[in-house]
Structures are given as structure tokens and as C-alpha cells.
C-alpha atoms as a PDB file:
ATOM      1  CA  UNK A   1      19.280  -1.815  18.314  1.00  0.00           C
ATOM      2  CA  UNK A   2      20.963  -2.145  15.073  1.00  0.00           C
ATOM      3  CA  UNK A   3      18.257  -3.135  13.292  1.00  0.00           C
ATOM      4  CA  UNK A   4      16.349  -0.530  14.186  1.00  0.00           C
ATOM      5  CA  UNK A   5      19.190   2.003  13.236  1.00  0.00           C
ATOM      6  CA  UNK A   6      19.368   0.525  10.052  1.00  0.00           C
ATOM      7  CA  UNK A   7      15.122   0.456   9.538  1.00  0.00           C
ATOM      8  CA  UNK A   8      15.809   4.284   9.907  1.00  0.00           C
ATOM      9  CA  UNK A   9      18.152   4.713   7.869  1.00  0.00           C
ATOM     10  CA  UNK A  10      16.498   3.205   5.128  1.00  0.00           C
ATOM     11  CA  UNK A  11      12.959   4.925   5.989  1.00  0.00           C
ATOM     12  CA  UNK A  12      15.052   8.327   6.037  1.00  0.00           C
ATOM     13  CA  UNK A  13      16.267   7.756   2.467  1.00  0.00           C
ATOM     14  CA  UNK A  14      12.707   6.915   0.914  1.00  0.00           C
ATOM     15  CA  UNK A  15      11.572   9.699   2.210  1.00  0.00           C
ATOM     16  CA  UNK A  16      14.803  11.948   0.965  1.00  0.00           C
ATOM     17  CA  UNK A  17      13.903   9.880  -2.532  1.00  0.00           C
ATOM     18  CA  UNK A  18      10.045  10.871  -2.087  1.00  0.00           C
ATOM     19  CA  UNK A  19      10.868  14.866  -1.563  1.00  0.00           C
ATOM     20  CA  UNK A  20      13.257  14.644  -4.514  1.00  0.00           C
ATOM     21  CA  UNK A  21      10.976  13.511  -6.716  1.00  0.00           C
ATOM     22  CA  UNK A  22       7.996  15.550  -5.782  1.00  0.00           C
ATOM     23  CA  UNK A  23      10.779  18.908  -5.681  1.00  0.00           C
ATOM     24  CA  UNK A  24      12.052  17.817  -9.510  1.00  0.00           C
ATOM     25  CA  UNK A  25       8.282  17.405 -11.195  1.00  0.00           C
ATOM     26  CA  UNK A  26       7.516  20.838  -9.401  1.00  0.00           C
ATOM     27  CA  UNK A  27       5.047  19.839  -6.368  1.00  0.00           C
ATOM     28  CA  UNK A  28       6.834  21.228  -3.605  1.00  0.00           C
ATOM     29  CA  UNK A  29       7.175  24.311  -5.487  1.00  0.00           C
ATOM     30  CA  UNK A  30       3.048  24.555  -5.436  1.00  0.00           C
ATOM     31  CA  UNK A  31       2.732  23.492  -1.937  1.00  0.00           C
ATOM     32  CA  UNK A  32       3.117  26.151   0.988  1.00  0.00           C
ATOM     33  CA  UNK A  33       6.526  25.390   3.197  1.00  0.00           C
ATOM     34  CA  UNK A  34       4.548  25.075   6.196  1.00  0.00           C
ATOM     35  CA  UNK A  35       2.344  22.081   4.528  1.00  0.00           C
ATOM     36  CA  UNK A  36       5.639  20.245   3.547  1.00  0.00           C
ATOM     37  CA  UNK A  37       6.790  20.914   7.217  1.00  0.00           C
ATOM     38  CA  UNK A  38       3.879  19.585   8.921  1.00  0.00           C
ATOM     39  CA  UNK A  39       3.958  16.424   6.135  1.00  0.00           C
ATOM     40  CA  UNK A  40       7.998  16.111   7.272  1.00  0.00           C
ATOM     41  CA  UNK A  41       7.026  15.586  10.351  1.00  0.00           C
ATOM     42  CA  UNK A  42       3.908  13.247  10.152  1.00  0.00           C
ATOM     43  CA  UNK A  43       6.386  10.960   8.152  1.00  0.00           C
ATOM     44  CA  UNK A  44       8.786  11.209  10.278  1.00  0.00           C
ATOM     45  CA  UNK A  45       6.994  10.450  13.201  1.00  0.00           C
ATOM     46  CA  UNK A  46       5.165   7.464  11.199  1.00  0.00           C
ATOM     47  CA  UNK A  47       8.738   5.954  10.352  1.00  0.00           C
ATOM     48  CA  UNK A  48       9.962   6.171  14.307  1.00  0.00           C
ATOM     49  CA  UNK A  49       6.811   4.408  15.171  1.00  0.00           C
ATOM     50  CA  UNK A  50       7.046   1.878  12.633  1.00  0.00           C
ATOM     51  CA  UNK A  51      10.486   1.533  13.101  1.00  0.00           C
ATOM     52  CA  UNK A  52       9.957   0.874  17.440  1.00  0.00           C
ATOM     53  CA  UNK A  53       7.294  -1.711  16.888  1.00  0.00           C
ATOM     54  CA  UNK A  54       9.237  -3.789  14.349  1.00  0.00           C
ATOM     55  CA  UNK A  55      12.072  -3.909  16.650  1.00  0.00           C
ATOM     56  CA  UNK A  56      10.836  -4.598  19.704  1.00  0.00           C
ATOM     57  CA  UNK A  57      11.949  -7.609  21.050  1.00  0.00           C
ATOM     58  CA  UNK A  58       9.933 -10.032  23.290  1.00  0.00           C
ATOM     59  CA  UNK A  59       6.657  -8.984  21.911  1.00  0.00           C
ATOM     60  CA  UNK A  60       4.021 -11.320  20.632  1.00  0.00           C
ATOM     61  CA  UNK A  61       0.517 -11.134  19.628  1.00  0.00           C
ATOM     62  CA  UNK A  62      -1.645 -14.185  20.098  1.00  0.00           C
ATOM     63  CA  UNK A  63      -4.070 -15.238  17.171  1.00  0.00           C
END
């Protein structure tokens, strides 16, 4: 469980760096808010997924 707090934690701040740097060269500003909403929460979304299936323990895929 820590592990997977900590693979959020770090997924949380790329995307806080990502938004930053897209809001300081003027992107966001172009975009609509409800367009960076709906791309929050894809990312979001992809990072809790990611985040589950890295840290799930017991679970092994044969080659």
C-alpha cells in the first residue's frame, strides 16, 4: 500500500509539472476549461489505473 501511495504521489506531481508548463508557454490559456477538465480527469484516471496494476501483489502473467 505504500508503494502505491507513493506511485501517486509522484504521478500527481508530473502531472502538476505538465499543467505548469503548458499554463506558463500559454496553452491552457487557448484551450476551453472544460477540455482541460475532461484531460484532468483522463490523466487522472490513467495514473490510478497504472498505479493499481503496478501494485498489485500476487499477480503474474505467464509467457
Amino acid at each position: 500500500m505504500r508503494l502505491l501511495t507513493l506511485y501517486l504521489i509522484g504521478y500527481f506531481v508530473l502531472l502538476l509539472g505538465a499543467a505548469w508548463a503548458l499554463w506558463q508557454s500559454g496553452i491552457l490559456a487557448e484551450l476551453p476549461g472544460v477540455w482541460v477538465a475532461i484531460g484532468a480527469v483522463i490523466a487522472v484516471g490513467f495514473g490510478i489505473m497504472l498505479a493499481v496494476t503496478s501494485s498489485a501483489p500476487g499477480v503474474r502473467t505467464r509467457s
